[in-house]
Protein backbone atom coordinates (compact mmCIF):
# COMPACT_ATOMS: atom_id res chain seq x y z
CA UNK A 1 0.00 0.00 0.00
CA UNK A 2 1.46 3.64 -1.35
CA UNK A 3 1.56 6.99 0.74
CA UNK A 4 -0.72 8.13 -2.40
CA UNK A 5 -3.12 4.54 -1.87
CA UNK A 6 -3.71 6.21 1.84
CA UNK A 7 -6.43 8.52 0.96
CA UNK A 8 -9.36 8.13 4.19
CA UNK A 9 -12.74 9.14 3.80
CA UNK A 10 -12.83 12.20 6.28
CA UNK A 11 -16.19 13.58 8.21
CA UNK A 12 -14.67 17.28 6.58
CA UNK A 13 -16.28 15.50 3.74
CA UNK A 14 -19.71 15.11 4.96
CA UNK A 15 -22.17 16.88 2.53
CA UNK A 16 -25.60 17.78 3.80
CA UNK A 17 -28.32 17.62 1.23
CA UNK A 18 -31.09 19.92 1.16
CA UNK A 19 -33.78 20.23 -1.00
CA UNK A 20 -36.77 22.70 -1.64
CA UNK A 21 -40.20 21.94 -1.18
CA UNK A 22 -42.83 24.47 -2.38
CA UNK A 23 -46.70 24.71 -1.84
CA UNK A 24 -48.83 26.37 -4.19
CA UNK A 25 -52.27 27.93 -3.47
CA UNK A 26 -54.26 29.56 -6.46
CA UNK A 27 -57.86 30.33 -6.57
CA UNK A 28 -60.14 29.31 -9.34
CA UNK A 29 -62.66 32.61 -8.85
CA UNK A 30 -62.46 35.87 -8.54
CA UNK A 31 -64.28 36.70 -5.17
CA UNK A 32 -63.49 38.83 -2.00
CA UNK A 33 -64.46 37.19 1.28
CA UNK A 34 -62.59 36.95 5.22
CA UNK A 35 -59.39 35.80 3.72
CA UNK A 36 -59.49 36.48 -0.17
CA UNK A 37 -59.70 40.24 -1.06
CA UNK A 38 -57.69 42.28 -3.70
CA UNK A 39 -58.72 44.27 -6.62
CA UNK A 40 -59.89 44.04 -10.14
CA UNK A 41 -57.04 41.23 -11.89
CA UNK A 42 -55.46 40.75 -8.39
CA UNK A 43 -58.40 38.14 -7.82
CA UNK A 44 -57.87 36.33 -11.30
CA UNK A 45 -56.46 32.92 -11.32
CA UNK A 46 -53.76 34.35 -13.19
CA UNK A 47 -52.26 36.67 -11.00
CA UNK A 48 -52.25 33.88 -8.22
CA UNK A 49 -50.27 31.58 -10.69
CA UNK A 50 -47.58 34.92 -11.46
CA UNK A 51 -47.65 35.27 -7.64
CA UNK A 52 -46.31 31.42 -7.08
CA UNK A 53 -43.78 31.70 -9.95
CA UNK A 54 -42.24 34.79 -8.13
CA UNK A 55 -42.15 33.58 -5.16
CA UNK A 56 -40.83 30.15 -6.36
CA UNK A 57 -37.85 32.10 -7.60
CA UNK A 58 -37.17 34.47 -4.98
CA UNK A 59 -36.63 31.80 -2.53
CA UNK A 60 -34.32 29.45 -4.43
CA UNK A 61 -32.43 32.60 -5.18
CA UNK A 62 -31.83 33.26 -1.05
CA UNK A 63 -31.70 29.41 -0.23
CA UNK A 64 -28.44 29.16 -3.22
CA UNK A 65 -26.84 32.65 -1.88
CA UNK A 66 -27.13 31.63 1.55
CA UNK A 67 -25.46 27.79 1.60
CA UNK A 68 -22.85 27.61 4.10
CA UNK A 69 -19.27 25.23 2.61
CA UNK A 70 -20.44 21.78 2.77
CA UNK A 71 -24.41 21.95 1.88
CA UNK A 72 -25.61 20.53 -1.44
CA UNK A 73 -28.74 21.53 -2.82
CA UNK A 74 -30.46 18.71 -4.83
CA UNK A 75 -33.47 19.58 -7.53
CA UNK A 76 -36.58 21.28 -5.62
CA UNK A 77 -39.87 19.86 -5.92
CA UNK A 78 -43.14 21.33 -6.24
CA UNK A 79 -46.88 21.11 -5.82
CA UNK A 80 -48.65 23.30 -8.12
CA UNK A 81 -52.49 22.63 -7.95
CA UNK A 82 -53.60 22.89 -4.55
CA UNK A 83 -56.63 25.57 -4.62
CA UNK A 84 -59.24 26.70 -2.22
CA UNK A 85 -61.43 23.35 -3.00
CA UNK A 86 -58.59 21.95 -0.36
CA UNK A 87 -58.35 18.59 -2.21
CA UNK A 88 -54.83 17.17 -1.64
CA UNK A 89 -53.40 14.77 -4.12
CA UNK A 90 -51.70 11.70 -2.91
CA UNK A 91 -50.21 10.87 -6.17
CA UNK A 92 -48.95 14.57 -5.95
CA UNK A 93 -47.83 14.49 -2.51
CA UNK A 94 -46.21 10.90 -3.08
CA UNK A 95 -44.24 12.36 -6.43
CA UNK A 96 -43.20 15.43 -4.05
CA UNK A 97 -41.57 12.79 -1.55
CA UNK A 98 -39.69 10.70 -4.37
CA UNK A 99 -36.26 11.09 -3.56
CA UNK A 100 -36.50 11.30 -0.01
CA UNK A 101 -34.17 8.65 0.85
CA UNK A 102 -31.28 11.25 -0.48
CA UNK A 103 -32.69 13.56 1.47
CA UNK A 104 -30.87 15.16 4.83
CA UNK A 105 -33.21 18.18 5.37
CA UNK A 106 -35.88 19.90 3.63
CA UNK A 107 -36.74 23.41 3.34
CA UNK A 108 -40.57 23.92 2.98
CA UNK A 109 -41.98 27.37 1.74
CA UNK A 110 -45.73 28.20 0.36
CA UNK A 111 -47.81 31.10 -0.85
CA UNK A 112 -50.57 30.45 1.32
CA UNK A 113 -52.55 28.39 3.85
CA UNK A 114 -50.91 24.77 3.24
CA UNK A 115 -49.99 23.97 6.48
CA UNK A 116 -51.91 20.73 6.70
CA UNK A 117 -50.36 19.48 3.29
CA UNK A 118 -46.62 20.39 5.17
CA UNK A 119 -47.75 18.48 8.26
CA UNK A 120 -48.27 15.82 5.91
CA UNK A 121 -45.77 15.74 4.18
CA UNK A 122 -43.11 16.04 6.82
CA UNK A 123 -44.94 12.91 8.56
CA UNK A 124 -44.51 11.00 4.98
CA UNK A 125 -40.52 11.64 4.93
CA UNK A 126 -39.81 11.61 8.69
CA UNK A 127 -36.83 13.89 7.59
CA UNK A 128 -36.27 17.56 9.68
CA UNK A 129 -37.87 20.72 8.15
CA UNK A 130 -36.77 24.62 7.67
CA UNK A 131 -39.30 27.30 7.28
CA UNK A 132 -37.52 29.79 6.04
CA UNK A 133 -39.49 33.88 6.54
CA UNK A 134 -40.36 35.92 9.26
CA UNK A 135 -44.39 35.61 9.43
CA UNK A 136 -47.00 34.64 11.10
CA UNK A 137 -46.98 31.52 8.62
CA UNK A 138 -43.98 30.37 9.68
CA UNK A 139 -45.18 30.75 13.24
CA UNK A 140 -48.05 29.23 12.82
CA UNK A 141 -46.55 25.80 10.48
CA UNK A 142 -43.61 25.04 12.91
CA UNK A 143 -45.55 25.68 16.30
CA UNK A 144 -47.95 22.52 14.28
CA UNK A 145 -44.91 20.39 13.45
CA UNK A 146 -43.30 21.09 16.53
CA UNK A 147 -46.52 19.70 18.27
CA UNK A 148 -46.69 16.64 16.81
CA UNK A 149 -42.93 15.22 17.42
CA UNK A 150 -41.40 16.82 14.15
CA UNK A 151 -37.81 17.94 13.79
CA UNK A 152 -38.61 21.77 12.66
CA UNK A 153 -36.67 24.68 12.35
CA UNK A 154 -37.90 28.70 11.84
CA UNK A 155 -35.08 31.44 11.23
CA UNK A 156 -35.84 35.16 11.84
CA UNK A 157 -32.65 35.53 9.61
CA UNK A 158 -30.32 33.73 7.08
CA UNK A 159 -27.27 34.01 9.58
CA UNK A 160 -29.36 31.88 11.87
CA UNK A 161 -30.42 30.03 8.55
CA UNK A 162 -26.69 29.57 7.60
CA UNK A 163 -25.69 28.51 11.50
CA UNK A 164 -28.87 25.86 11.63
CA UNK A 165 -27.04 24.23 8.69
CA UNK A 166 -23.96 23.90 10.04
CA UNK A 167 -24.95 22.54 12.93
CA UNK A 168 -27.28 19.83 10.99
CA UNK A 169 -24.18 18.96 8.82
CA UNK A 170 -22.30 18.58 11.92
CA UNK A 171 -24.10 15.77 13.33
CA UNK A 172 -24.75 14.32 10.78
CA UNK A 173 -20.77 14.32 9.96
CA UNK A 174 -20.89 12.38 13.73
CA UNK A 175 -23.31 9.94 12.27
CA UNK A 176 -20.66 9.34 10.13
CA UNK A 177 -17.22 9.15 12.56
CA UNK A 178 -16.09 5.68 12.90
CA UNK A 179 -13.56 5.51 15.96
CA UNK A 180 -10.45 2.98 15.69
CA UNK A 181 -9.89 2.60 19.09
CA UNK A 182 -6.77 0.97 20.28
CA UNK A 183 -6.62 -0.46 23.43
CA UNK A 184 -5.36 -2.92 26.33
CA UNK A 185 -7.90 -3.98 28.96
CA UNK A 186 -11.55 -3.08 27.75
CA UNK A 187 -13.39 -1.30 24.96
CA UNK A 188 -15.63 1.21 26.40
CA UNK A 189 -13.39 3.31 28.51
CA UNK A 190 -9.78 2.71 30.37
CA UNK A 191 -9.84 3.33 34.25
CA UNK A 192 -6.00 4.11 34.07
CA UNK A 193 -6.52 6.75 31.39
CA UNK A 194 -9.31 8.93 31.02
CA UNK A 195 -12.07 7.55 33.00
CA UNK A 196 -13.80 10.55 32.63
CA UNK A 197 -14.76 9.26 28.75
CA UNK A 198 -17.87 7.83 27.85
CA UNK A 199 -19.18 5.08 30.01
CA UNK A 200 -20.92 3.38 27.60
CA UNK A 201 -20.07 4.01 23.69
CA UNK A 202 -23.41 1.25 22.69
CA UNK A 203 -25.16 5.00 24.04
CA UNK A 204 -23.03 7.40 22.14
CA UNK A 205 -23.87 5.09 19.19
CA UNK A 206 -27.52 4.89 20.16
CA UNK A 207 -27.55 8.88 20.53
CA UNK A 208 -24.76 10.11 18.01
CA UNK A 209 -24.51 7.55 15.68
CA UNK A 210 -20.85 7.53 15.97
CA UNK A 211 -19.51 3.68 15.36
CA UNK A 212 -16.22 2.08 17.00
CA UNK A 213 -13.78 0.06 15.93
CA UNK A 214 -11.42 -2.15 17.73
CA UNK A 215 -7.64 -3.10 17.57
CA UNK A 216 -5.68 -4.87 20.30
CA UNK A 217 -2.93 -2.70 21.85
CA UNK A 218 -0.40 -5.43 21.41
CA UNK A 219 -1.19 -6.73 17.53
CA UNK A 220 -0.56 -3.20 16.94
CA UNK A 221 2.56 -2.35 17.90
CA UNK A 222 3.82 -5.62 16.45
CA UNK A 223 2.93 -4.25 13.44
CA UNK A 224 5.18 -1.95 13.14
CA UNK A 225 7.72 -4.67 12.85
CA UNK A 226 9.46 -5.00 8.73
CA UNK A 227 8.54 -8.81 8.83
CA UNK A 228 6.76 -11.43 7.07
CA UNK A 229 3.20 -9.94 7.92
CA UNK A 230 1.96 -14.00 8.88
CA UNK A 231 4.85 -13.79 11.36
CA UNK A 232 3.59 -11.57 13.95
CA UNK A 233 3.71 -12.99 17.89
CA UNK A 234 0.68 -12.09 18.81
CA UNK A 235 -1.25 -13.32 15.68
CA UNK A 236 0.87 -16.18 14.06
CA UNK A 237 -0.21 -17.21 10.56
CA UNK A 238 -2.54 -14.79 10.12
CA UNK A 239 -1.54 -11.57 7.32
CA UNK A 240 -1.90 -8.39 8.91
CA UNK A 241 -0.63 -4.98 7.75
CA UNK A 242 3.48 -4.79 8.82
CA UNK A 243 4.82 -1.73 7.80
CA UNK A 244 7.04 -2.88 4.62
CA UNK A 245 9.72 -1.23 2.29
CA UNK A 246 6.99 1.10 0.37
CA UNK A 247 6.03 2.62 3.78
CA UNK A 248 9.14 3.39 4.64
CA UNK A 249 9.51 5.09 1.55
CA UNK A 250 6.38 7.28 3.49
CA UNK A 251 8.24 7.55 6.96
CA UNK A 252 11.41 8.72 5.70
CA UNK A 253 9.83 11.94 3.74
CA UNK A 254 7.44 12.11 6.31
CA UNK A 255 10.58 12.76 8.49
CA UNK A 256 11.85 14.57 6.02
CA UNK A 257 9.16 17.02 6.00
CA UNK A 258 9.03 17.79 9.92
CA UNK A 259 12.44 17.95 9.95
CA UNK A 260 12.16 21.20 7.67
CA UNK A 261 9.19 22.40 9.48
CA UNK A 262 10.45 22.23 12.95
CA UNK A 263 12.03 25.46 13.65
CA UNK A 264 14.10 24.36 15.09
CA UNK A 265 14.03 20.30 15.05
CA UNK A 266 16.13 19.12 18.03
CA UNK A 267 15.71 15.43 16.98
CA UNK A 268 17.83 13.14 15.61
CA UNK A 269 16.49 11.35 12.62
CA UNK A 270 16.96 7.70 14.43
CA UNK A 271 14.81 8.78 17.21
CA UNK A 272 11.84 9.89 14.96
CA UNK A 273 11.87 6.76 12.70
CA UNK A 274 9.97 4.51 15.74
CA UNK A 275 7.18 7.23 15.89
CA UNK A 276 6.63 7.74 11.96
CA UNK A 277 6.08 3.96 12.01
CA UNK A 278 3.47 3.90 14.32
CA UNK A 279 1.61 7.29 12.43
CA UNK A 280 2.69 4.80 9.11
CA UNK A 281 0.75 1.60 10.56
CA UNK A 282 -2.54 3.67 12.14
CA UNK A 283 -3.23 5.15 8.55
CA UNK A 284 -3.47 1.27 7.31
CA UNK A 285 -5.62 0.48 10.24
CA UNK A 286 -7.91 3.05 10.04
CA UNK A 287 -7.88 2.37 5.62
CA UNK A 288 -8.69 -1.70 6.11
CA UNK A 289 -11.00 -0.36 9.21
CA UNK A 290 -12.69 2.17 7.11
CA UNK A 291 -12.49 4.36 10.50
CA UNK A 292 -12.21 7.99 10.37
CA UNK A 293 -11.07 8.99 13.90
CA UNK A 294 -8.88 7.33 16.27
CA UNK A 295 -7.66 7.06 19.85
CA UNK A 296 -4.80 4.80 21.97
CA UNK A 297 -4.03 4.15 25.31
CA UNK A 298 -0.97 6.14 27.19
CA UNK A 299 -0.64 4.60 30.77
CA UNK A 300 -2.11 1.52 29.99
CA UNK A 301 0.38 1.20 27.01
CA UNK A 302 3.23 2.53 28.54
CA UNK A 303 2.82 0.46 31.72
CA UNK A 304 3.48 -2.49 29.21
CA UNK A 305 7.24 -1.16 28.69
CA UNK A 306 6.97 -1.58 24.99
CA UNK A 307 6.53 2.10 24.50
CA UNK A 308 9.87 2.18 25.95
CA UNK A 309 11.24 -0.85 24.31
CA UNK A 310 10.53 0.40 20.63
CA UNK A 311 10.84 3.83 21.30
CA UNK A 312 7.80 5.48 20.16
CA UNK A 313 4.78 7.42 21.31
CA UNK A 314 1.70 8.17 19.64
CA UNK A 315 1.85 12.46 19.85
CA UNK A 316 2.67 12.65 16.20
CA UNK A 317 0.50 10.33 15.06
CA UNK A 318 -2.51 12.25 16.93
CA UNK A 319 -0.77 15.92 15.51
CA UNK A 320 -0.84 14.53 11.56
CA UNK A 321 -3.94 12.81 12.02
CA UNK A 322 -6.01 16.21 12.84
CA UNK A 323 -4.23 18.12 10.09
CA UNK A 324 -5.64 14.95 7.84
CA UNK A 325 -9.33 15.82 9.12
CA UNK A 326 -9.17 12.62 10.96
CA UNK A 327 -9.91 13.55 14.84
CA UNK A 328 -7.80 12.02 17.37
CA UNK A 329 -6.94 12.01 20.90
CA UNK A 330 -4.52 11.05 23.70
CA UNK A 331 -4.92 8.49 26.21
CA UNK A 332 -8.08 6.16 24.74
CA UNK A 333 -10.23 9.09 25.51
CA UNK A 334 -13.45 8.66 23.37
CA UNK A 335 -15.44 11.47 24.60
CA UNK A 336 -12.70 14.19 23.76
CA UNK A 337 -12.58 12.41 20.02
CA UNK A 338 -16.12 12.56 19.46
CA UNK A 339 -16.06 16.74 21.07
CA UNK A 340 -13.21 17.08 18.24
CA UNK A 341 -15.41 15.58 15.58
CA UNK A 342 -17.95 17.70 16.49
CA UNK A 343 -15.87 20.91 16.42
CA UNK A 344 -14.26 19.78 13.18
CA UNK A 345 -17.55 19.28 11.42
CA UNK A 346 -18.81 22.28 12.56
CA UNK A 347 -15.73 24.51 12.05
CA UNK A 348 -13.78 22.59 8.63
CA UNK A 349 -10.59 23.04 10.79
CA UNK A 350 -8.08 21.07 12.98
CA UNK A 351 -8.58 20.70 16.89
CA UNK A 352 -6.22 21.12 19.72
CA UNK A 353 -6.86 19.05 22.70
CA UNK A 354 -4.89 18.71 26.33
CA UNK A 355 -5.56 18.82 30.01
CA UNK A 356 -7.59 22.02 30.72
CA UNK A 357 -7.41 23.93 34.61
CA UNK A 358 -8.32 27.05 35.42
CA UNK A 359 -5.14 29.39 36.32
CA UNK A 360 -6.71 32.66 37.70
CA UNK A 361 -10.19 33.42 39.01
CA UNK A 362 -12.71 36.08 37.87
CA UNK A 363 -11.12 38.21 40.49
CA UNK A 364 -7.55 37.76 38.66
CA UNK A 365 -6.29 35.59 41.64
CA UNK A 366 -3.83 33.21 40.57
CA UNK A 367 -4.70 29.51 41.88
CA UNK A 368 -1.25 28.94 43.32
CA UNK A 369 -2.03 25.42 44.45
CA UNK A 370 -3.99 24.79 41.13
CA UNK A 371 -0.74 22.29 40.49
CA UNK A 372 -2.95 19.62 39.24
CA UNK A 373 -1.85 16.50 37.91
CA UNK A 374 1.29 16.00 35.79
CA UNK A 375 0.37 20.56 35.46
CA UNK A 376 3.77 22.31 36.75
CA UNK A 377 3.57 25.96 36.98
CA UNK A 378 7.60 25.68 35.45
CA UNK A 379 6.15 24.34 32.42
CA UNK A 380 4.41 28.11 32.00
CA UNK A 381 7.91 29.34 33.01
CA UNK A 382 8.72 33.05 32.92
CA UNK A 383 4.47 33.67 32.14
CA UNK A 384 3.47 32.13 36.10
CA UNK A 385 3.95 35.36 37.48
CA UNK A 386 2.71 37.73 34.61
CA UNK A 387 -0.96 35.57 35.20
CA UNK A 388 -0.99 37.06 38.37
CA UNK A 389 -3.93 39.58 38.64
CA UNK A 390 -5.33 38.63 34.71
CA UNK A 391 -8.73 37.25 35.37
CA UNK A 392 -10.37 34.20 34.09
CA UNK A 393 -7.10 32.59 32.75
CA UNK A 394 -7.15 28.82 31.67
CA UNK A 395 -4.85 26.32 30.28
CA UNK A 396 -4.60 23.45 28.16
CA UNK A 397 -1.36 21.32 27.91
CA UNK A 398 -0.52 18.61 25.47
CA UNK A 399 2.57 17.94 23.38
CA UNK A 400 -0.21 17.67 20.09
CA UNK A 401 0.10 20.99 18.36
CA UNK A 402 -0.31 20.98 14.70
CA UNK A 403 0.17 23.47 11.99
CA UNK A 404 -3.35 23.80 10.58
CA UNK A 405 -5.23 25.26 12.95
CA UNK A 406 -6.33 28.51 10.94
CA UNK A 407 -7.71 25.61 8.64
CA UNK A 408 -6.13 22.47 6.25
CA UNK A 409 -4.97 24.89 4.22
CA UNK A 410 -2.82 26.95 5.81
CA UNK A 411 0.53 27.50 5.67
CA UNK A 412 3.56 28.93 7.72
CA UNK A 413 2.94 28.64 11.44
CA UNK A 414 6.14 28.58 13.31
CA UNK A 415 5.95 25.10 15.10
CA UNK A 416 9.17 23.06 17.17
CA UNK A 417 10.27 19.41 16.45
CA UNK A 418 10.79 17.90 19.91
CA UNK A 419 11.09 14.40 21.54
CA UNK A 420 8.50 13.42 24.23
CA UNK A 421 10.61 11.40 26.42
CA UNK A 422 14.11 13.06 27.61
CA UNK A 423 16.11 10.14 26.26
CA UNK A 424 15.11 11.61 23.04
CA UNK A 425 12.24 9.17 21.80
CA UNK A 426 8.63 10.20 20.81
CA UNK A 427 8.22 12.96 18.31
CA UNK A 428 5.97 16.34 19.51
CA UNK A 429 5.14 18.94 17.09
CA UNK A 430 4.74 22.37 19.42
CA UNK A 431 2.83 25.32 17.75
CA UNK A 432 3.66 28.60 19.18
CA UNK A 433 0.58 29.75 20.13
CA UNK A 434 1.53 33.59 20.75
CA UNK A 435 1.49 33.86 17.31
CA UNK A 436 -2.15 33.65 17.04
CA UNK A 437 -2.93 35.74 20.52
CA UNK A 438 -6.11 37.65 20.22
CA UNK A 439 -7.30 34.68 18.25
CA UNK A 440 -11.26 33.42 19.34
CA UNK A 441 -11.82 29.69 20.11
CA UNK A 442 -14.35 27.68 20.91
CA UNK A 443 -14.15 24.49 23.20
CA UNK A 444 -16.60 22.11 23.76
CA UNK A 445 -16.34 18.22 25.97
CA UNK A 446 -19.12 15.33 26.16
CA UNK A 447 -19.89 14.34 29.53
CA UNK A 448 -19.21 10.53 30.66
CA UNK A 449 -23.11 10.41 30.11
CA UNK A 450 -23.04 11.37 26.87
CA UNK A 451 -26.26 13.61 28.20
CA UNK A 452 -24.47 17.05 28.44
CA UNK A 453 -21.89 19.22 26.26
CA UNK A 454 -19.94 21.77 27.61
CA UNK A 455 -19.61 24.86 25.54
CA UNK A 456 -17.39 27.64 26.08
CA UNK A 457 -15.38 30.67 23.99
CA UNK A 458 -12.53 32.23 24.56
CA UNK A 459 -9.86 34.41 23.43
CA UNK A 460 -5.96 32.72 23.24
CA UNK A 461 -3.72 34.55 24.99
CA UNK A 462 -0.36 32.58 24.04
CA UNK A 463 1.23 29.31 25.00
CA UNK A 464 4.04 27.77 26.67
CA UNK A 465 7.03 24.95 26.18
CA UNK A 466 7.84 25.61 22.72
CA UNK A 467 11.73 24.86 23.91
CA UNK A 468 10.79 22.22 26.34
CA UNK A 469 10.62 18.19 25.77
CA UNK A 470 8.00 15.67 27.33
CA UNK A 471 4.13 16.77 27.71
CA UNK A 472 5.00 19.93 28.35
CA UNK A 473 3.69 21.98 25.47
CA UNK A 474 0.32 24.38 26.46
CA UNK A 475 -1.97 27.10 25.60
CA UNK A 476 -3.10 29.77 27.73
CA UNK A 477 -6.74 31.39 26.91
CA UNK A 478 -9.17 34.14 28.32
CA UNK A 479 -12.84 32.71 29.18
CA UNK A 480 -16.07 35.05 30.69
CA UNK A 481 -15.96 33.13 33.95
CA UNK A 482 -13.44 30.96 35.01
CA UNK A 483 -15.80 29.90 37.81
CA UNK A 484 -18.34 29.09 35.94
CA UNK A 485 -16.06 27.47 33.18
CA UNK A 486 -14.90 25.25 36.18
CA UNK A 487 -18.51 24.18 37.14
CA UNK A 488 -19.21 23.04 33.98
CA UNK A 489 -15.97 21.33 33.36
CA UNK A 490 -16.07 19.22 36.39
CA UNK A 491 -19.25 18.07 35.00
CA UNK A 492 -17.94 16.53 31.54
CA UNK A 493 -14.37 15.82 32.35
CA UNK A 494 -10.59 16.77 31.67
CA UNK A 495 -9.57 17.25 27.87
CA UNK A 496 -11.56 19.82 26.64
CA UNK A 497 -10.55 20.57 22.84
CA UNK A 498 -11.03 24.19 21.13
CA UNK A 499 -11.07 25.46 17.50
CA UNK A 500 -9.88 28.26 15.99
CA UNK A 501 -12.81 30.86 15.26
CA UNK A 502 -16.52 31.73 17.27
CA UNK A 503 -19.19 29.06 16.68
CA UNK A 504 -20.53 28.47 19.94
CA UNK A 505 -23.97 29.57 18.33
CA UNK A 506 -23.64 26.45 15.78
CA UNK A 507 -22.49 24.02 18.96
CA UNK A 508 -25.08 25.01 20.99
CA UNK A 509 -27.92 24.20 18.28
CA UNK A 510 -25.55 20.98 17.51
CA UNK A 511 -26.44 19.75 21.16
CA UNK A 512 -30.04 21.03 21.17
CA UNK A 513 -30.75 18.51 17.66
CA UNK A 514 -29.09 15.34 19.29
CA UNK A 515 -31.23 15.86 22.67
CA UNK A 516 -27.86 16.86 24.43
CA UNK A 517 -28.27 19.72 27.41
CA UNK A 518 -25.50 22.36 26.37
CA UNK A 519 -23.44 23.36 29.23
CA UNK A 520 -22.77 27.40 28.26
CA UNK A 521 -19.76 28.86 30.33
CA UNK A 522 -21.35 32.45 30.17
């Protein structure tokens, strides 16, 4: 298998169709009564007809200009001879659902009083509806639809429109993520690494639609052995997917290519080969998985020595798989994958994920004893003291950094090439995040529950341990309320990831369509 044979189908590629559904009314006599008045040809059939056509127009013109990246608009349908006899066709209404199956979302619109032909017809497709206006028709079809169990949206504007369809694509780019998870003792969640994760993933599946995949810790990291792929200890006889000559071919310009990047690279290209493997091998298993998203254990794997014994770690693996659109996450912690597909889908960009703490209260107080963890206030260095007195400071600290976070395409962020451990194994890419300070961000984290979803923005401040080695490697970020970002956090757990750019609007309505409670930290 070729570097150019590794291509993986991505949630970033998630399309949301849409389509247009339109309701005609026109009258077939000219009369003035409690709801029909007008004068002279305004009460012709005629000028009813000219009315729809108009109309028909005007709002595919809005619905085209107003598609956010991502949203495909297939052909509209259209019923055109309902009139005031109120006779509704089911061969008409049956032709309007044809194609329904291909169908995410519809957008319903309608020159008059066809509410009870929208009721129907949203009951026929069992798909979610827009209603797109500011009237008392919209108010008056989605308060119906909203009363009898269906999924129905009303904008006042098309920003709101736009934001809606974001959100929609977002879950159902979740619907799509397929974890490989990699682990040691048990599937659903590891009680020596994030135990804070999902309890049960057969509910995040139930609720999210997110799948999971499985690979044993130990079949894995034989794997990344050049040997006769039926040779393997743990599964003898049976082919798996050894990294061979071609893939080396990968690793070594892979190597090549962070050792240009890192400014500066302090590694020595022996020490980086291990880890380049291991990012080699998980880009097989998650093309012959047909997974999208991935996660290993850290203490449970590196309690096993081999970590140590073949001299890798997964850091880069996590760091190129997020600049590939694929989310991924430290220590077999499923909930913080699943917040960073949600971000991604939402956003189109890279995550950044790491322990989160709050560093200063709303009152600027720095939490001197806030040394949680494997959190040393050395790793912040020479910034400790200058936190002092700056209110509503937080961190988050992993050696994960990548070099897309302004989005896949960008280009030129100063990021460090350093080893995790201090005997020079493991390679870290380290962004330095005071290049972006002032930037917005958005975080968001899944409770174990998979009931609640913390939401927060913030403003990046800068970051710490571009110089330094290990998991030492942080960013520092403003919040509203540090007290209240606390609350919430010890709610849903310890990673909490962030994107680049505001969309705390789009996550919140994300959580509201999956039936999650959004946690907002304002």
């Amino acid at each position: 298998m070729s570097m150019e044979e590794i291509k993986l189908d991505t949630i970033h590629n998630t399309v949301l169709r849409c389509r247009l559904v339109f309701f005609d009314i026109w009258h077939e006599l000219a009369y003035e009564g409690p709801c029909r008045f007008g004068k002279g040809p305004e009460l012709e059939p005629e000028f009813d007809k000219m009315i729809n056509n108009e109309a028909y127009k005007g709002i595919q013109m809005g619905i085209k200009m107003n598609l956010p990246e991502g949203v495909e608009l297939l052909e509209p349908k259209r019923y055109m001879n309902h009139t005031e006899n109120w006779r509704v066709s089911e061969t008409e209404m049956r032709k309007l659902a044809e194609g329904s199956e291909e169908t995410d979302v519809y957008f319903a619109s309608t020159t008059g009083r066809t509410g009870e032909m929208i009721v129907e017809f949203a009951q026929m497709v069992k798909k979610p509806v827009i209603f797109i206006g500011n009237d008392y028709g919209a108010t008056i079809n989605t308060s119906a639809m909203l009363a009898r169990g269906i999924e129905t949206y009303s904008f006042l504007t098309w920003d709101d429109f736009r934001k809606e369809l974001r959100a929609l694509r977002a879950r159902k780019a979740l619907s799509e993520t397929r974890v490989l998870c990699v682990s040691r003792f048990g599937h659903d969640y590891s009680l020596h690494d994030a135990n804070d994760s999902f309890i049960s993933l057969d509910k995040v599946t139930e609720k999210l639609g997110v799948k999971f995949r499985y690979a044993n810790l130990h079949e894995v990291i034989d794997q990344i052995h050049e040997i006769d792929p039926t040779t393997n200890y743990t599964t003898p006889g049976r082919k798996q997917e050894n990294i061979n000559a071609e893939d080396m071919e990968a690793v070594n310009a892979k190597i090549d290519e962070l050792m240009a990047a890192g400014k500066p690279c302090t590694m020595e290209r022996e020490n980086m080969v291990p880890s380049l493997k291991m990012w080699r091998l998980v880009q097989k298993l998650l093309k012959v998985n047909e997974c999208n998203a991935f996660t290993a254990n850290c203490p449970d794997a590196c309690s096993t020595c081999r970590i140590n014994k073949e001299r890798f770690t997964f850091c880069i693996t996590h760091t190129l798989n997020n600049e590939n659109g694929v989310p991924s996450a430290c220590e077999y912690d499923v909930a913080a994958v699943v917040s960073k597909a949600a971000l991604q889908a939402v956003a189109g960009k890279p995550s950044y994920m790491g322990n989160t703490a709050v560093l200063t209260l709303p009152d600027g107080t720095l939490t001197e004893d806030g040394v949680v963890q494997h959190f040393s206030k050395d790793h912040v260095a020479e910034k400790w003291d200058k936190l002092r007195g700056v209110p509503n400071m937080v961190m988050t600290q992993h050696s994960v950094g990548n070099r897309k976070m302004k989005g896949f395409d960008e280009e030129g962020a100063h990021v460090t090439v350093r080893p995790f451990a201090y005997s020079g194994f493991g390679v870290t890419m380290r962004r330095d995040w005071d290049q972006d300070a002032g930037q917005v961000i958005t975080m968001c984290r899944f409770d174990p529950t998979c009931e609640k979803l913390l939401i927060a923005k913030g403003t990046l401040k800068g970051g710490f341990g571009l110089d330094m080695d290990n998991c030492t490697h942080g960013a520092l970020f403003q919040v509203a309320d540090s007290r209240k970002f606390f609350q919430n956090q010890i709610q849903v757990g310890n990673h909490v990831p962030f994107v680049y750019g505001d969309y705390e609007d789009e996550m919140i309505r994300l959580a509201e369509s999956m039936g999650v409670e959004p946690l907002i930290c304002e």
